[in-house]
C-alpha atoms as a PDB file:
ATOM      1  CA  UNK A   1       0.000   0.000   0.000  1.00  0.00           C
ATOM      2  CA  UNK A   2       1.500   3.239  -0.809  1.00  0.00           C
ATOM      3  CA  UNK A   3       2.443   5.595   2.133  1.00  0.00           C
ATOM      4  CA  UNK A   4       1.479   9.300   3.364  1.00  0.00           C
ATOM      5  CA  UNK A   5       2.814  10.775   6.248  1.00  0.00           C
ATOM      6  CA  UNK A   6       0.870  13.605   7.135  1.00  0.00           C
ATOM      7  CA  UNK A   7       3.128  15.804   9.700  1.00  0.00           C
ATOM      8  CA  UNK A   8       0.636  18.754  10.278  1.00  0.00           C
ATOM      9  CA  UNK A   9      -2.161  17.311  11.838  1.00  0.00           C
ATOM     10  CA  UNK A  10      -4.039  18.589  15.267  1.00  0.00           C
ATOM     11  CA  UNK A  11      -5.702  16.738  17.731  1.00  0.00           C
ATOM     12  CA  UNK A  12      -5.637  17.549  21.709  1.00  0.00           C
ATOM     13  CA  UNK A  13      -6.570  15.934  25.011  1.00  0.00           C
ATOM     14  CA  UNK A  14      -9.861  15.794  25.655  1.00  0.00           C
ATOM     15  CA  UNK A  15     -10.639  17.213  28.780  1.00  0.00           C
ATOM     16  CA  UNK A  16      -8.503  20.613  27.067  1.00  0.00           C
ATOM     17  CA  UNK A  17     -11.589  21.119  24.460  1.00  0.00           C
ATOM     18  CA  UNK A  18     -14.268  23.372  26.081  1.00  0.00           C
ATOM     19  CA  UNK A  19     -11.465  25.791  27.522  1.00  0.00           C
ATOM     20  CA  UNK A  20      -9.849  26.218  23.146  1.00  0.00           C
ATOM     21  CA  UNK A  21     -13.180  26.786  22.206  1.00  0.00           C
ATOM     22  CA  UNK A  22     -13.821  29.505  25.291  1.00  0.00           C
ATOM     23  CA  UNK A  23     -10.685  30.632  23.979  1.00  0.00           C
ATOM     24  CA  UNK A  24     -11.539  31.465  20.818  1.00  0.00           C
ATOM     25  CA  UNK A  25      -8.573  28.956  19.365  1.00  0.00           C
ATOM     26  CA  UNK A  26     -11.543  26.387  18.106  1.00  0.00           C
ATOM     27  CA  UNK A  27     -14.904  26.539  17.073  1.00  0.00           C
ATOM     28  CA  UNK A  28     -17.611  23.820  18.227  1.00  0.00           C
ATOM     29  CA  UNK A  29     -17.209  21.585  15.211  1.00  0.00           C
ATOM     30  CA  UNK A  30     -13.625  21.682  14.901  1.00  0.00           C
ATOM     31  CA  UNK A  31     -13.711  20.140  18.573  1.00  0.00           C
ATOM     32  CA  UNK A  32     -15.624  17.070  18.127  1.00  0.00           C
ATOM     33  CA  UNK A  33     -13.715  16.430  15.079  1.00  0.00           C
ATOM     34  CA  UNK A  34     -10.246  15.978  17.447  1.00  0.00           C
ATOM     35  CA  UNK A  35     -11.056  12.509  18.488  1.00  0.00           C
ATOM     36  CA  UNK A  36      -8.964   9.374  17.246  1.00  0.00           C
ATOM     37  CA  UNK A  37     -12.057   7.832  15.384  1.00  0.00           C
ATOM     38  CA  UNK A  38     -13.085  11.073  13.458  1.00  0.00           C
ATOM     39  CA  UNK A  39      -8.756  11.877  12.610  1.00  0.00           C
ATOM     40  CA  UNK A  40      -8.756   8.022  11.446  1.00  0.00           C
ATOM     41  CA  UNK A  41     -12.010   8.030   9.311  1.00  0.00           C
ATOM     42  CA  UNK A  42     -10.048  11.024   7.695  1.00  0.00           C
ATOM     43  CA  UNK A  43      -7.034   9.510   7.419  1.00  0.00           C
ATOM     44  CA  UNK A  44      -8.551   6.802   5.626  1.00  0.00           C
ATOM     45  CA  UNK A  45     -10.090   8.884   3.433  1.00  0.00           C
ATOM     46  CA  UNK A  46      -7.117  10.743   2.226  1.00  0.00           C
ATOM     47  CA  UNK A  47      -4.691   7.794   2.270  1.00  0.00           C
ATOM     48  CA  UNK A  48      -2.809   9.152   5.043  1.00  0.00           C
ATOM     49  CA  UNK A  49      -1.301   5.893   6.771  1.00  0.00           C
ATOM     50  CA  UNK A  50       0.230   7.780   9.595  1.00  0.00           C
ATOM     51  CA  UNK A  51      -0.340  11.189  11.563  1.00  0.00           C
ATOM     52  CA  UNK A  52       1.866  13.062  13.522  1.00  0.00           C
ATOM     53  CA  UNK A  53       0.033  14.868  16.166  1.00  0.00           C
ATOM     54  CA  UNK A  54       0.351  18.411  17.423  1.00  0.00           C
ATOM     55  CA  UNK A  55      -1.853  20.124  19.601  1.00  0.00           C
ATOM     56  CA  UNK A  56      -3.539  23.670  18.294  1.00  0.00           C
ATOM     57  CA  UNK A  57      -1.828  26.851  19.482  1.00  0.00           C
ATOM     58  CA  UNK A  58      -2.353  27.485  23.036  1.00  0.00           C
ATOM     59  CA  UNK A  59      -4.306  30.470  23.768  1.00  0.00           C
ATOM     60  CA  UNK A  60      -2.602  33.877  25.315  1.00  0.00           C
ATOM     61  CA  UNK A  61      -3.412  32.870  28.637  1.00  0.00           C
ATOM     62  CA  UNK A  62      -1.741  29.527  28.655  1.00  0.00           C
ATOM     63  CA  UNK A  63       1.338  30.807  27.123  1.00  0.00           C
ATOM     64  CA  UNK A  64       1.457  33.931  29.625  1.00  0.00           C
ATOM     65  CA  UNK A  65       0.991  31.518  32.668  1.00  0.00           C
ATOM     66  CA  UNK A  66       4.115  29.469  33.468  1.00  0.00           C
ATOM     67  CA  UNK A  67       1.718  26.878  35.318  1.00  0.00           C
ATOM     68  CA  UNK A  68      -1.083  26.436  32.893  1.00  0.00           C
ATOM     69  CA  UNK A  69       1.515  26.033  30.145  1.00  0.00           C
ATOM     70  CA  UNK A  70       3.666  23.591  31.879  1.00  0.00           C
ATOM     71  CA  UNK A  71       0.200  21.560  32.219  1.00  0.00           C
ATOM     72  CA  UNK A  72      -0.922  22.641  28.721  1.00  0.00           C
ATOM     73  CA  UNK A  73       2.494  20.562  27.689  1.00  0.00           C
ATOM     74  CA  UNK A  74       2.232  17.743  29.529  1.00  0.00           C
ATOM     75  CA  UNK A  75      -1.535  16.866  29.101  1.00  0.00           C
ATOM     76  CA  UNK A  76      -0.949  16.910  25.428  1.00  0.00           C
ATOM     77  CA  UNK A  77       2.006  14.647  25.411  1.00  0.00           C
ATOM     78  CA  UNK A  78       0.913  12.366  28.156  1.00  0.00           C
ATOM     79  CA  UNK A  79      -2.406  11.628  25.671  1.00  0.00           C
ATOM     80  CA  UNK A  80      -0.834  11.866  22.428  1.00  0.00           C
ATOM     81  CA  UNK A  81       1.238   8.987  24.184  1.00  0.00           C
ATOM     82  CA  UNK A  82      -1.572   7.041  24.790  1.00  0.00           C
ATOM     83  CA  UNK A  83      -2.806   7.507  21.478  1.00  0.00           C
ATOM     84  CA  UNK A  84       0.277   6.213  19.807  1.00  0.00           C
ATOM     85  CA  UNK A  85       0.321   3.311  21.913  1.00  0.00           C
ATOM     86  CA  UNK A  86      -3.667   2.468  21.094  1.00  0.00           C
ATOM     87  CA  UNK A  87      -2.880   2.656  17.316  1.00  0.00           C
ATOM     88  CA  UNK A  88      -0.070   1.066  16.622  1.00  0.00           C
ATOM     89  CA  UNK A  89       1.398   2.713  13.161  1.00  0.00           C
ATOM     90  CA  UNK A  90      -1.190   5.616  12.791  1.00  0.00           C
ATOM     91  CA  UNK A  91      -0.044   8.156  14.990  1.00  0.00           C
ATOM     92  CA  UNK A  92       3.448   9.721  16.217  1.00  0.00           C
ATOM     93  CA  UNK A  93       3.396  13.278  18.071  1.00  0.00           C
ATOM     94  CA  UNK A  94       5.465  16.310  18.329  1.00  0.00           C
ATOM     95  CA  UNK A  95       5.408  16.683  22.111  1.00  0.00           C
ATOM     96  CA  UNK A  96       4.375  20.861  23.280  1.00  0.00           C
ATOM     97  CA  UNK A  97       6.490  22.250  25.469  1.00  0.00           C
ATOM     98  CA  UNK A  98       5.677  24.970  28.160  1.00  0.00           C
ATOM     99  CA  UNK A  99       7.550  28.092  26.375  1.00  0.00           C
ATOM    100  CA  UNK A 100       8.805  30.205  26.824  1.00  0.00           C
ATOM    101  CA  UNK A 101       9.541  29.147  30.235  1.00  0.00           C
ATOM    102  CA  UNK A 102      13.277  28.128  29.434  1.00  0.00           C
ATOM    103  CA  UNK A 103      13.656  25.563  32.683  1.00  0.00           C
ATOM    104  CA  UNK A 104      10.309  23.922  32.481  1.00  0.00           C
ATOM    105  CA  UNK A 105      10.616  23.936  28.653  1.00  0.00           C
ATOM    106  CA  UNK A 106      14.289  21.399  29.394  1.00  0.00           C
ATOM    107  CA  UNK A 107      12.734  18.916  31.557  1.00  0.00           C
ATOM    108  CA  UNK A 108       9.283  18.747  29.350  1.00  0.00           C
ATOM    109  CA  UNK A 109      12.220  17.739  26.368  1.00  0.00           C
ATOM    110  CA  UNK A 110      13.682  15.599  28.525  1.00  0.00           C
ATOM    111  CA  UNK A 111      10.603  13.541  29.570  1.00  0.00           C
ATOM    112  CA  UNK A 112       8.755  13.782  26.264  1.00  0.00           C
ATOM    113  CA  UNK A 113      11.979  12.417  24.072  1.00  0.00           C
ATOM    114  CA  UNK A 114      13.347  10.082  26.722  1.00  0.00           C
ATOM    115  CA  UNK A 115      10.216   8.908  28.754  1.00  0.00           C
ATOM    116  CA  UNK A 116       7.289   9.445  26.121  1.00  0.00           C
ATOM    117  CA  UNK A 117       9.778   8.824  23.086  1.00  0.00           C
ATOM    118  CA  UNK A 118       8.383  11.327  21.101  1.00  0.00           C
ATOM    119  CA  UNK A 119       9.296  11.755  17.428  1.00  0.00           C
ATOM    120  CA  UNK A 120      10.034  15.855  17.646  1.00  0.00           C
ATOM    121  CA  UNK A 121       9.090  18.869  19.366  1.00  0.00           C
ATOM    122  CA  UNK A 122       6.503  21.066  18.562  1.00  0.00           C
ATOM    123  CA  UNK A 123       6.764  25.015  18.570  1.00  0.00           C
ATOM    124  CA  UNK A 124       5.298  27.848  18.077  1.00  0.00           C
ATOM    125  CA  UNK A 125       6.680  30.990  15.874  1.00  0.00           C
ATOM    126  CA  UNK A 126       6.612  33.363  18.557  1.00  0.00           C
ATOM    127  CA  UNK A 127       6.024  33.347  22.131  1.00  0.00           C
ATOM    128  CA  UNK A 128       4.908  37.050  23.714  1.00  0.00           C
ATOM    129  CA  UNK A 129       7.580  39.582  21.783  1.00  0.00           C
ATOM    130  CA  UNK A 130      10.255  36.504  21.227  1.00  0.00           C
ATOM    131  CA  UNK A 131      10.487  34.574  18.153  1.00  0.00           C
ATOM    132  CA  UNK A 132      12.074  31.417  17.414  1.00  0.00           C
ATOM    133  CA  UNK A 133      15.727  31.938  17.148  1.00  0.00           C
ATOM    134  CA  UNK A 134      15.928  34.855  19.757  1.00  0.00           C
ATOM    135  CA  UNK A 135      19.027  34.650  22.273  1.00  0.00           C
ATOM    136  CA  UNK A 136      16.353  33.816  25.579  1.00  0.00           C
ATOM    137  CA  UNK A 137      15.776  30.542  23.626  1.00  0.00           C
ATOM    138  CA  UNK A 138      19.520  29.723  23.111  1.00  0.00           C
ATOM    139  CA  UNK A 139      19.099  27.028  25.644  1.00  0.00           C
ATOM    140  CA  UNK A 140      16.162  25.192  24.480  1.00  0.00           C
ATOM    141  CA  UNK A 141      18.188  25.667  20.542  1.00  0.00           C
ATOM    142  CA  UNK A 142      21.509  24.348  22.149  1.00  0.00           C
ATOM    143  CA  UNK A 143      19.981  20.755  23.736  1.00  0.00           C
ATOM    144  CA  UNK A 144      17.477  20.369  20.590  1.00  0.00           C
ATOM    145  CA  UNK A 145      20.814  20.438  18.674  1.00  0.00           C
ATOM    146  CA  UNK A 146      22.183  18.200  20.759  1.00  0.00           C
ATOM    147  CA  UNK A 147      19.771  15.820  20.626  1.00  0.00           C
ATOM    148  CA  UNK A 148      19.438  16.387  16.629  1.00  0.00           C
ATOM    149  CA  UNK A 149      15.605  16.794  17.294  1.00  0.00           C
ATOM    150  CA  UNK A 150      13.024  17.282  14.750  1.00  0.00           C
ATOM    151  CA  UNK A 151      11.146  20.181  15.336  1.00  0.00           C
ATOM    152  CA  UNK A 152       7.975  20.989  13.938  1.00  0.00           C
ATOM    153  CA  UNK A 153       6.860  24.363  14.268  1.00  0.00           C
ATOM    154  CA  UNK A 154       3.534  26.212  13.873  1.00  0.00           C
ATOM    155  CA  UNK A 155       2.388  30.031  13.782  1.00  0.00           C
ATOM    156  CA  UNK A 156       0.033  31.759  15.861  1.00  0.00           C
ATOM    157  CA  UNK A 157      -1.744  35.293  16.244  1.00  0.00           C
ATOM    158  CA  UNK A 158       1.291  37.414  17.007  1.00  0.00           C
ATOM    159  CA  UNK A 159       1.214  39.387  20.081  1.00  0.00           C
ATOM    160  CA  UNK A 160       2.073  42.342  18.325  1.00  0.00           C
ATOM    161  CA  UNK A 161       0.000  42.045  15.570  1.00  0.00           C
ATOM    162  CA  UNK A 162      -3.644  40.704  16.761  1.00  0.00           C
ATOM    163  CA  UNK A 163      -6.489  41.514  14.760  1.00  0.00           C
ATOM    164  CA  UNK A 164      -4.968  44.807  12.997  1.00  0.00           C
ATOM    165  CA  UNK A 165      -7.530  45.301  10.101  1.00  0.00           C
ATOM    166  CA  UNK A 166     -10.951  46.859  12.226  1.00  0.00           C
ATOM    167  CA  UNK A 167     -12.776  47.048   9.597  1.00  0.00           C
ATOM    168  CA  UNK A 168     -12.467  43.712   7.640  1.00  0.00           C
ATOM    169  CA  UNK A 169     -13.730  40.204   8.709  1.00  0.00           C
ATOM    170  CA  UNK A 170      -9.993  39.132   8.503  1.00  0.00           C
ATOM    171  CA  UNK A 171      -9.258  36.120  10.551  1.00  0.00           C
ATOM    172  CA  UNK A 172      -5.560  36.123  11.940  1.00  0.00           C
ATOM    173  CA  UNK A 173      -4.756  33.158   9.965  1.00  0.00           C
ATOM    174  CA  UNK A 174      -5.553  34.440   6.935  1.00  0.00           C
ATOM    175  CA  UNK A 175      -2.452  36.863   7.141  1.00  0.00           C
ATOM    176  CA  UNK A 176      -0.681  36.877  10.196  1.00  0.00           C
ATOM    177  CA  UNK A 177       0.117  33.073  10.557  1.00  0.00           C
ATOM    178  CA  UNK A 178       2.044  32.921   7.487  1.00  0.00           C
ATOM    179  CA  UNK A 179       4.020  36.562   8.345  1.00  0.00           C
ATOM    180  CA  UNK A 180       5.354  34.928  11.992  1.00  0.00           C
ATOM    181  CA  UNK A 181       6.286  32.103  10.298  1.00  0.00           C
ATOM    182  CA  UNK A 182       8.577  34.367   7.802  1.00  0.00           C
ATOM    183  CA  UNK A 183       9.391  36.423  11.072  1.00  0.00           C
ATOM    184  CA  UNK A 184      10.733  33.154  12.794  1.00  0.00           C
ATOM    185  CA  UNK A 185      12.537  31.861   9.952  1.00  0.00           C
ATOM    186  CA  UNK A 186      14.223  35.411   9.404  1.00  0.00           C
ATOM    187  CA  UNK A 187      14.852  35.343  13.162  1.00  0.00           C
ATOM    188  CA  UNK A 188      16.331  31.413  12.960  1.00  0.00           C
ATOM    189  CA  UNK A 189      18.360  32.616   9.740  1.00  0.00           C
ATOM    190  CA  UNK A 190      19.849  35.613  10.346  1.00  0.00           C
ATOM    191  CA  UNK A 191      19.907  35.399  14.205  1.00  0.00           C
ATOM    192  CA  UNK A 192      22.596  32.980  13.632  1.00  0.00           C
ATOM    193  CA  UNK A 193      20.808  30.017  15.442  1.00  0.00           C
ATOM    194  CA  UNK A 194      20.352  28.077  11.991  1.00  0.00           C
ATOM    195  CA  UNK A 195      24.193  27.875  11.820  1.00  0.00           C
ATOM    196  CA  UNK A 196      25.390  27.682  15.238  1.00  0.00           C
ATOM    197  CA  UNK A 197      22.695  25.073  15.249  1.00  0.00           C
ATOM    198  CA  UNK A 198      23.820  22.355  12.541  1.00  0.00           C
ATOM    199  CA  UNK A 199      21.961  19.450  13.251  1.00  0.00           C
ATOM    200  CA  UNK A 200      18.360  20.698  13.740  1.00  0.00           C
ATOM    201  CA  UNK A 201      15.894  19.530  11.570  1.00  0.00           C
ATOM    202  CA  UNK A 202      13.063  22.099  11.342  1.00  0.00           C
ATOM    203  CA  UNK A 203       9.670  22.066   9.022  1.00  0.00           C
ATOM    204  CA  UNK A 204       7.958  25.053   8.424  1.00  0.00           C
ATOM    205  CA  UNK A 205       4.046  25.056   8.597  1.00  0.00           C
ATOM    206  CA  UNK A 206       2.173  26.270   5.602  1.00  0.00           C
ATOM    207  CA  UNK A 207       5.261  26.172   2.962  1.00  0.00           C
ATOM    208  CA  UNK A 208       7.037  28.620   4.588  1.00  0.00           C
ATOM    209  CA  UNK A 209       4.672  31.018   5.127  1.00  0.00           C
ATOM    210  CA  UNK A 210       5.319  34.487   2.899  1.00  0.00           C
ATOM    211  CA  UNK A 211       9.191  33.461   2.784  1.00  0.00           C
ATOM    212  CA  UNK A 212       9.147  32.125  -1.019  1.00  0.00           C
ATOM    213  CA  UNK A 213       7.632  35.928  -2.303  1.00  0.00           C
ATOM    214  CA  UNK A 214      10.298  37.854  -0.273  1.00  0.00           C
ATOM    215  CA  UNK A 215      13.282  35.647  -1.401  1.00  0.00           C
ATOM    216  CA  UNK A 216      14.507  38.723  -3.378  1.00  0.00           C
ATOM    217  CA  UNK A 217      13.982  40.981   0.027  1.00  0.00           C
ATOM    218  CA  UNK A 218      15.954  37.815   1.842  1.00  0.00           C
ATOM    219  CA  UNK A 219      18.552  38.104  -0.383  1.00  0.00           C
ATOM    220  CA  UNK A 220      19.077  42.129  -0.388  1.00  0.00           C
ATOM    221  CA  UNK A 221      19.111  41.854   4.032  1.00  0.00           C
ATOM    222  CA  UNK A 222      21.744  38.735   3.292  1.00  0.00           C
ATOM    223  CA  UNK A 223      24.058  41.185   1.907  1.00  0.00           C
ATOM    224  CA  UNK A 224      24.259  43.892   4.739  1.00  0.00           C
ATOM    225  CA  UNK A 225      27.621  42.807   6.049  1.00  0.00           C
ATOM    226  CA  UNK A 226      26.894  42.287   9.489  1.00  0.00           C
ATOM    227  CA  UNK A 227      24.456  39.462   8.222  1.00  0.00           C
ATOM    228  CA  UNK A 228      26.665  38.177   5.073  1.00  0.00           C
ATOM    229  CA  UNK A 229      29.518  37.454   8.057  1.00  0.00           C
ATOM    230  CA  UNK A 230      26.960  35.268   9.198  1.00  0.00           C
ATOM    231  CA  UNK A 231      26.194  33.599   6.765  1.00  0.00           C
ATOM    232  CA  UNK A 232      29.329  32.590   4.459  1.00  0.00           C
ATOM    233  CA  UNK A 233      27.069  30.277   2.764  1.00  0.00           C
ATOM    234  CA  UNK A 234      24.723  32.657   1.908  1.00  0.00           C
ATOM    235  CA  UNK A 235      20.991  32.585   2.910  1.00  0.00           C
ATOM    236  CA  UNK A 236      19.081  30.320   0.340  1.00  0.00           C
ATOM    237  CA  UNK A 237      21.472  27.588   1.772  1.00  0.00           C
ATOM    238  CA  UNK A 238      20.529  27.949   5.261  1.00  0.00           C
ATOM    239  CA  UNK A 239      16.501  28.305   4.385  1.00  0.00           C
ATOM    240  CA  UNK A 240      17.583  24.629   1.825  1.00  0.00           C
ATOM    241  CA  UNK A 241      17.827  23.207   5.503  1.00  0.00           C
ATOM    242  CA  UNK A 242      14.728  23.520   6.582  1.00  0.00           C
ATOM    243  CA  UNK A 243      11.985  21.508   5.846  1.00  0.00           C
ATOM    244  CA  UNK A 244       7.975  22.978   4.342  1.00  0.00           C
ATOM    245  CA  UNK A 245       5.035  21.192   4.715  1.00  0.00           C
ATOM    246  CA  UNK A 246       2.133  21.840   2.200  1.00  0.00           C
ATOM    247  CA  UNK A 247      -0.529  22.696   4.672  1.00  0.00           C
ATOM    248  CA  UNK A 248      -3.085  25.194   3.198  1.00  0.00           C
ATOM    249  CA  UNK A 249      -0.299  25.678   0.283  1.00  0.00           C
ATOM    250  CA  UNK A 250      -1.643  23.653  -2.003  1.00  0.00           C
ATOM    251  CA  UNK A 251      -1.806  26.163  -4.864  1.00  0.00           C
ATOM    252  CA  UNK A 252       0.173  26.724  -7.809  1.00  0.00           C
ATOM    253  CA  UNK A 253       1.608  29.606  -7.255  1.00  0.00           C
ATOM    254  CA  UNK A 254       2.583  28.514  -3.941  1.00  0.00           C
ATOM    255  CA  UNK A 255       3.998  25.458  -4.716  1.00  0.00           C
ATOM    256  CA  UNK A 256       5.965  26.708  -7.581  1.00  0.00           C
ATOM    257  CA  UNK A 257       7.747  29.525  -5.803  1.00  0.00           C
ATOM    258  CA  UNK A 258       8.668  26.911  -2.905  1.00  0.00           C
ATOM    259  CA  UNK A 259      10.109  24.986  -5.981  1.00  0.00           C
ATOM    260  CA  UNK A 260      12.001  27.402  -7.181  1.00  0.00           C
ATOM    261  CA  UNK A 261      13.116  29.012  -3.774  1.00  0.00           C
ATOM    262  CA  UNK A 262      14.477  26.050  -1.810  1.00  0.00           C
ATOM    263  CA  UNK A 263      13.318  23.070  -4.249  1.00  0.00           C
ATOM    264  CA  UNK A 264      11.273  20.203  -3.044  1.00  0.00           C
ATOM    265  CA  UNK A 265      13.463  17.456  -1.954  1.00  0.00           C
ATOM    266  CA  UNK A 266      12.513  18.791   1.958  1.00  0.00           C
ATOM    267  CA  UNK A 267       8.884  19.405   1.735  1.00  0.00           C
ATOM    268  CA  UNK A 268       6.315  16.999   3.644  1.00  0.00           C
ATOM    269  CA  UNK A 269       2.566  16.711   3.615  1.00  0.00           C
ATOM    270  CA  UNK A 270       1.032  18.531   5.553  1.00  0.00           C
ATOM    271  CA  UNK A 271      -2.921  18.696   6.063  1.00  0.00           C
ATOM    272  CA  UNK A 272      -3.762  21.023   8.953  1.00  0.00           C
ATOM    273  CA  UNK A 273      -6.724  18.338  10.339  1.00  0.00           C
ATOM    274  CA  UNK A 274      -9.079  19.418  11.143  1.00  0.00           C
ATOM    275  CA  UNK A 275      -9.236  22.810   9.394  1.00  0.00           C
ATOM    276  CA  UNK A 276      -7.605  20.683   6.128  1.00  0.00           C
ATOM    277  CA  UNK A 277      -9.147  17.431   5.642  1.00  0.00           C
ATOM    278  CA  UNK A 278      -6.781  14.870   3.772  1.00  0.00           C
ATOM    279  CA  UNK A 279      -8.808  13.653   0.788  1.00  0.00           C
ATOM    280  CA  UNK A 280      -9.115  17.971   0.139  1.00  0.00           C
ATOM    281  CA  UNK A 281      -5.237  18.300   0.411  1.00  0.00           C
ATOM    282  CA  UNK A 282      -4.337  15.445  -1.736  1.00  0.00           C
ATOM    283  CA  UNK A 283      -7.039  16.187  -4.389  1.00  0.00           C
ATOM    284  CA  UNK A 284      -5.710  19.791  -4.568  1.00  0.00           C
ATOM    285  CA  UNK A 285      -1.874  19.075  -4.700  1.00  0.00           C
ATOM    286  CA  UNK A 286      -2.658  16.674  -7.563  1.00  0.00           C
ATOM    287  CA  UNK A 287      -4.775  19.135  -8.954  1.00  0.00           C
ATOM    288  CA  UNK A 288      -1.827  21.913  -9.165  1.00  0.00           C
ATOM    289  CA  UNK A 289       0.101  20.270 -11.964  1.00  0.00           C
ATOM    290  CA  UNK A 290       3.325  21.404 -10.873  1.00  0.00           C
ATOM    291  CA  UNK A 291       3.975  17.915  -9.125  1.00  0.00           C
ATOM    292  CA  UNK A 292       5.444  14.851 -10.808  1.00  0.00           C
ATOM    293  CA  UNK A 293       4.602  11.286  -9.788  1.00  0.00           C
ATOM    294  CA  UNK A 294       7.829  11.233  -8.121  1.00  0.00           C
ATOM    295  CA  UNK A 295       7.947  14.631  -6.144  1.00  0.00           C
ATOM    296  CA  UNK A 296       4.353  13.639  -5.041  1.00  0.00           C
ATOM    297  CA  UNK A 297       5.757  10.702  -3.535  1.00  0.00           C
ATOM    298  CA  UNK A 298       8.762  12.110  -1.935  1.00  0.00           C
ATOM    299  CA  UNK A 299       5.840  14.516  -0.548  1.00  0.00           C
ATOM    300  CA  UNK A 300       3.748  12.189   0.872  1.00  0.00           C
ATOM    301  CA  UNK A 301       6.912  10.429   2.531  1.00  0.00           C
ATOM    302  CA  UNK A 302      10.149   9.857   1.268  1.00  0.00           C
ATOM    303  CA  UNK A 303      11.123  13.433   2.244  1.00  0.00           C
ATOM    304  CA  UNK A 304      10.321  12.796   6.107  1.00  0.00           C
ATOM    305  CA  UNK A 305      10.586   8.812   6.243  1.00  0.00           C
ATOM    306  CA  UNK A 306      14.379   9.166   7.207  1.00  0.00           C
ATOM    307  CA  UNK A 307      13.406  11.496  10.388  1.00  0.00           C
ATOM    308  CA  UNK A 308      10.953   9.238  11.877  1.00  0.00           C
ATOM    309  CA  UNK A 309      12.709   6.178  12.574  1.00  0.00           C
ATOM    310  CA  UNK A 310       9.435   4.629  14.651  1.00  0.00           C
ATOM    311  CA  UNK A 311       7.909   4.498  11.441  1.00  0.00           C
ATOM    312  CA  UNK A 312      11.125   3.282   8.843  1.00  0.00           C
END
């Protein structure tokens, strides 16, 4: 049976539910979709043979309150666990950690890789004014690298940036997400935490976000010297690194500017369940026509086989 890997895929402990949806994070029916037996009914549907779970972004008040995202963290991983364990082949996890609480954030990696033998780490672009790559997190970076963890990493509705448009209906996501992901990957890149930090291996939600259109802006900041000392390698082969996944980027356009930008021989499918349901994402990546037979397959797992070894 052919394979698909699906690394962008939410789900979230049960009891967690009513207080994401008081939140504002989910609505009602994107809840009762985040049970095993719904995510497997889609799986099946979309040829998806294995899901790597992540939970959705934790609200504001979770992230601003070292207790509540400590248990946030460890709720998550301690049922995402379970569910691997129940389901033997059709689910992995990226375990949350409680950021940005630094200390917290080293024993949660500690007990989720060693104890819970996660596949990766999950994280989010930004935490309060600090993105991903900033010198606070230099810790959590340093043992990641150590560890040569997978980490897969997901925006969120930017502190500073929160519903700017008044006078639009404008969800967040619509802009936002994919500008903190370029934010954090600018931050990663020319931070100096993508080279000081070799063996990482990080995927970018949602192809990158806007990175692919402002390669040409990427390029110009590459060659202000204090960055181009940096980066001696210059800084398409740092973003060539990373890996995209092809959550809500299954368009054309999209797909051919990642192509041309970085190439495809890192980018993994990615469905964003339950917001993306898998038969929708594969239909509409086949339906592009920029993908051949063989980058579709590399897609759906070649690309991301060799960094899950639970699953090789």
């Amino acid at each position: 049976m052919a394979r698909r890997i699906d690394v962008h895929h939410h789900l979230a402990a049960p009891h967690l539910l009513p207080g994401l949806i008081d939140a504002g994070i989910l609505l009602k029916h994107d809840a009762e979709a985040m049970t095993a037996a719904h995510a497997l009914d889609d799986m099946d549907k979309g040829g998806v043979t294995t899901a790597i779970n992540s939970p959705p972004a934790p609200p504001h008040a979770v992230i601003d309150n070292r207790d509540r995202a400590i248990s946030f963290a460890r709720e998550n991983n301690e049922y995402f666990a379970r569910l691997v364990s129940d389901h033997k082949g059709r689910f992995g996890f990226f375990a949350a950690l409680p950021m940005p609480y630094v200390d917290a954030v080293l024993k949660e990696i500690e007990y989720a890789l060693d104890t819970l033998k996660a596949d990766g780490v999950y994280l989010m672009t930004s935490y309060q004014d600090h993105w991903l790559g900033d010198a606070v997190f230099a810790p959590v970076f340093d043992e990641l690298n150590r560890r040569k963890t997978l980490i897969y990493t997901h925006p969120l509705s930017p502190y500073c940036c929160t519903k700017p448009l008044k006078e639009v209906v404008m969800p967040d996501a619509m802009i936002e997400f994919g500008t903190d992901t370029t934010r954090a990957i600018a931050n990663m890149v020319f931070g100096g935490t993508s080279r000081r930090c070799p063996d990482l291996r990080v995927i970018w939600s949602h192809a990158g976000g806007t990175m692919p259109f402002l390669i040409y802006r990427f390029l110009k900041t590459a060659g202000i010297p204090v960055n181009a000392q940096k980066l001696p390698q210059g800084v398409v082969h740092e973003l060539k690194r990373f890996y995209y996944d092809t959550a809500q980027a299954s368009h054309p356009v999209l797909l051919t500017a990642l192509k041309q930008v970085v190439g495809l021989e890192h980018t993994v499918f990615g469905s964003d369940y339950p917001w993306g349901l898998s038969p929708t994402c594969v239909a509409e990546l086949e339906a592009a026509g920029v993908l051949s037979a063989d980058e579709m397959r590399a897609i759906d797992y070649a690309n991301i086989l060799p960094l899950l070894p639970r699953f090789q």
